[in-house]
C-alpha atoms as a PDB file:
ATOM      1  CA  UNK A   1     -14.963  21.489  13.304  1.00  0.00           C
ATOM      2  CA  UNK A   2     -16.747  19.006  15.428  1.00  0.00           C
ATOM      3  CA  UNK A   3     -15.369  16.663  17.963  1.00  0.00           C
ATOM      4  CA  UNK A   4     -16.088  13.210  18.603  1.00  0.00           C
ATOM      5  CA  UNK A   5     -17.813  12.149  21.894  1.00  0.00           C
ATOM      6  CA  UNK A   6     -17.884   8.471  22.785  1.00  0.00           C
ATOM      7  CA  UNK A   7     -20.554   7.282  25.483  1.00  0.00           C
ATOM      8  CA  UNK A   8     -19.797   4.023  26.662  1.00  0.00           C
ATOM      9  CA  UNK A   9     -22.126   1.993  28.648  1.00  0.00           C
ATOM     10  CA  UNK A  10     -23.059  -1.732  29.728  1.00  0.00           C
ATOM     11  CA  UNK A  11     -26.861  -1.530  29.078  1.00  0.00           C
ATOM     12  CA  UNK A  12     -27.541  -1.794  32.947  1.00  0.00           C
ATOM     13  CA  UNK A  13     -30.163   0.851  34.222  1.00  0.00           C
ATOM     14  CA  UNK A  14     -27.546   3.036  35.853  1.00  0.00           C
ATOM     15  CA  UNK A  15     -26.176   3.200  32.082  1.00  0.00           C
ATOM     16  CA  UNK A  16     -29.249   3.538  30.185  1.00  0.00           C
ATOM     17  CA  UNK A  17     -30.344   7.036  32.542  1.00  0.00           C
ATOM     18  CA  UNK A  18     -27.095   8.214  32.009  1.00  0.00           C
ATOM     19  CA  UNK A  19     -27.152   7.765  28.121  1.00  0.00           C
ATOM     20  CA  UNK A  20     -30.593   9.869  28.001  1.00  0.00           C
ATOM     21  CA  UNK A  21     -28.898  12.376  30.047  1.00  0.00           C
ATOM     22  CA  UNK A  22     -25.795  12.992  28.030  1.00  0.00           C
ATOM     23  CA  UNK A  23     -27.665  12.660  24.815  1.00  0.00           C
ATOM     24  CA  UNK A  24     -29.687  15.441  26.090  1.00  0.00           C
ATOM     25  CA  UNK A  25     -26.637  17.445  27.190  1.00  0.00           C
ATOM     26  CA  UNK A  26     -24.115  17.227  24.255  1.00  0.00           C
ATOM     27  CA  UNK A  27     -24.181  20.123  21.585  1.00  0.00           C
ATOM     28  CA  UNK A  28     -25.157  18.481  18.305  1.00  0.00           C
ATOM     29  CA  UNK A  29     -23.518  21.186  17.103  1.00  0.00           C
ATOM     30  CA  UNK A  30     -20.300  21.153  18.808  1.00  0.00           C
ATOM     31  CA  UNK A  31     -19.828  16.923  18.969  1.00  0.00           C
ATOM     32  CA  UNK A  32     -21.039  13.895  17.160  1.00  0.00           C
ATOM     33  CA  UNK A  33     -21.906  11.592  19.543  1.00  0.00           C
ATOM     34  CA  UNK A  34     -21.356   7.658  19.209  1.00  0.00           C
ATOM     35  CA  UNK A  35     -23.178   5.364  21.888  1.00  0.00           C
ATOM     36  CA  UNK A  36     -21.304   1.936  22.181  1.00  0.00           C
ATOM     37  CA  UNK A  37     -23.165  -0.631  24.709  1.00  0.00           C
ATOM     38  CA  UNK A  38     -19.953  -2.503  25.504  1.00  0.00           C
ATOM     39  CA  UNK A  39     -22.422  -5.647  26.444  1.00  0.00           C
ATOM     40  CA  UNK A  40     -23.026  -5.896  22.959  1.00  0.00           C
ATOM     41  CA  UNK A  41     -19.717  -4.848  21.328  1.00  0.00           C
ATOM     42  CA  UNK A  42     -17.140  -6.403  23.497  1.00  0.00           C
ATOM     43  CA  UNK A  43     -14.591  -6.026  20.744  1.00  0.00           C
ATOM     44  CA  UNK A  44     -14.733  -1.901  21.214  1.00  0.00           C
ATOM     45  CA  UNK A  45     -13.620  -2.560  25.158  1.00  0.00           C
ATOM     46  CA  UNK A  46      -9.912  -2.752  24.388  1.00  0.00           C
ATOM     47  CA  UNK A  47     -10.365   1.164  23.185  1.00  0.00           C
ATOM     48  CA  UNK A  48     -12.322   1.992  25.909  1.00  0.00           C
ATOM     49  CA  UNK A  49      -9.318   1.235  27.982  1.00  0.00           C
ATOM     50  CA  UNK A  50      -6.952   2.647  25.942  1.00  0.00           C
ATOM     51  CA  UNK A  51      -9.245   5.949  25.933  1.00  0.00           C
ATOM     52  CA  UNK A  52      -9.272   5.845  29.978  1.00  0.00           C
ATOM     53  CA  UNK A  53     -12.289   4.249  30.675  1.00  0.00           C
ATOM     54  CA  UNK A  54     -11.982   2.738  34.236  1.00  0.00           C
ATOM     55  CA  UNK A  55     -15.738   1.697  34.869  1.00  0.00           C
ATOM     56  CA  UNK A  56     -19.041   2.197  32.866  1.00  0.00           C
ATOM     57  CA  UNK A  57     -20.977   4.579  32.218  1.00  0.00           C
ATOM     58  CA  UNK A  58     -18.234   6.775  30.510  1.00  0.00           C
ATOM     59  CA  UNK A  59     -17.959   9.660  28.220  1.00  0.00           C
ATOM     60  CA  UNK A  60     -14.649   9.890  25.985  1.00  0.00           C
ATOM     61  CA  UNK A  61     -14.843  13.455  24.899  1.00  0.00           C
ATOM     62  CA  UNK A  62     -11.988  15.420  23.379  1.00  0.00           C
ATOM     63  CA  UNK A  63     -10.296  12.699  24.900  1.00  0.00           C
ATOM     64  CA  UNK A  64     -10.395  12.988  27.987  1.00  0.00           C
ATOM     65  CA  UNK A  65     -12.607   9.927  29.956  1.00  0.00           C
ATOM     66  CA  UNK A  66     -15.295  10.875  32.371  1.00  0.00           C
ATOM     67  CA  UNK A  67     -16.620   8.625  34.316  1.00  0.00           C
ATOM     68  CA  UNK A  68     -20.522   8.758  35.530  1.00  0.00           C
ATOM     69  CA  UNK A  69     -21.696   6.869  38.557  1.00  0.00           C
ATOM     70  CA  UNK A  70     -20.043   3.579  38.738  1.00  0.00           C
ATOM     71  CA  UNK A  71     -22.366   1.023  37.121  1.00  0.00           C
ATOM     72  CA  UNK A  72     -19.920  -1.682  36.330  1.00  0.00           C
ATOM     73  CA  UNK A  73     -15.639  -2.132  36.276  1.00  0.00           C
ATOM     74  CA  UNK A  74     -14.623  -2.362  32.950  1.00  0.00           C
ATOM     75  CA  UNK A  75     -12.451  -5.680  33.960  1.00  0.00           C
ATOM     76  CA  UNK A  76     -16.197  -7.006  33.948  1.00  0.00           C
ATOM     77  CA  UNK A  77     -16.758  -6.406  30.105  1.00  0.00           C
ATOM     78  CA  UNK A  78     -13.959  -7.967  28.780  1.00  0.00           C
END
């Protein structure tokens, strides 16, 4: 069975490097990965928080929040 993997990002260019990256380094076969660009859905920043997610860019995977450079606090995206 596949996990879910949850990349969240701001859209800044620290963000958008790190998306190509961990699109290129998740198994397809092992995760579905969502994107969510928390610029443009500010209603899905509440569950980044609750998932862990301290600063952007941030991967959520088996739940567990890992957190890639530091492009922007998430207190910023709200």
């Amino acid at each position: 069975m596949k996990s879910k993997a949850i990349f969240y990002h701001a859209g800044c260019p620290v963000c958008i490097a790190a998306e190509k990256n961990v699109a290129l380094a998740i198994d397809p076969a092992r995760h579905d990965l969502e994107i969510v660009h928390l610029g443009e859905a500010k209603t899905r920043v509440a569950e980044a928080e609750r998932a862990g997610v301290k600063s952007v860019p941030a991967l959520v995977l088996d739940g567990a929040a890992y957190h890639i450079n530091f492009g922007a606090g998430i207190e910023v995206l709200r």
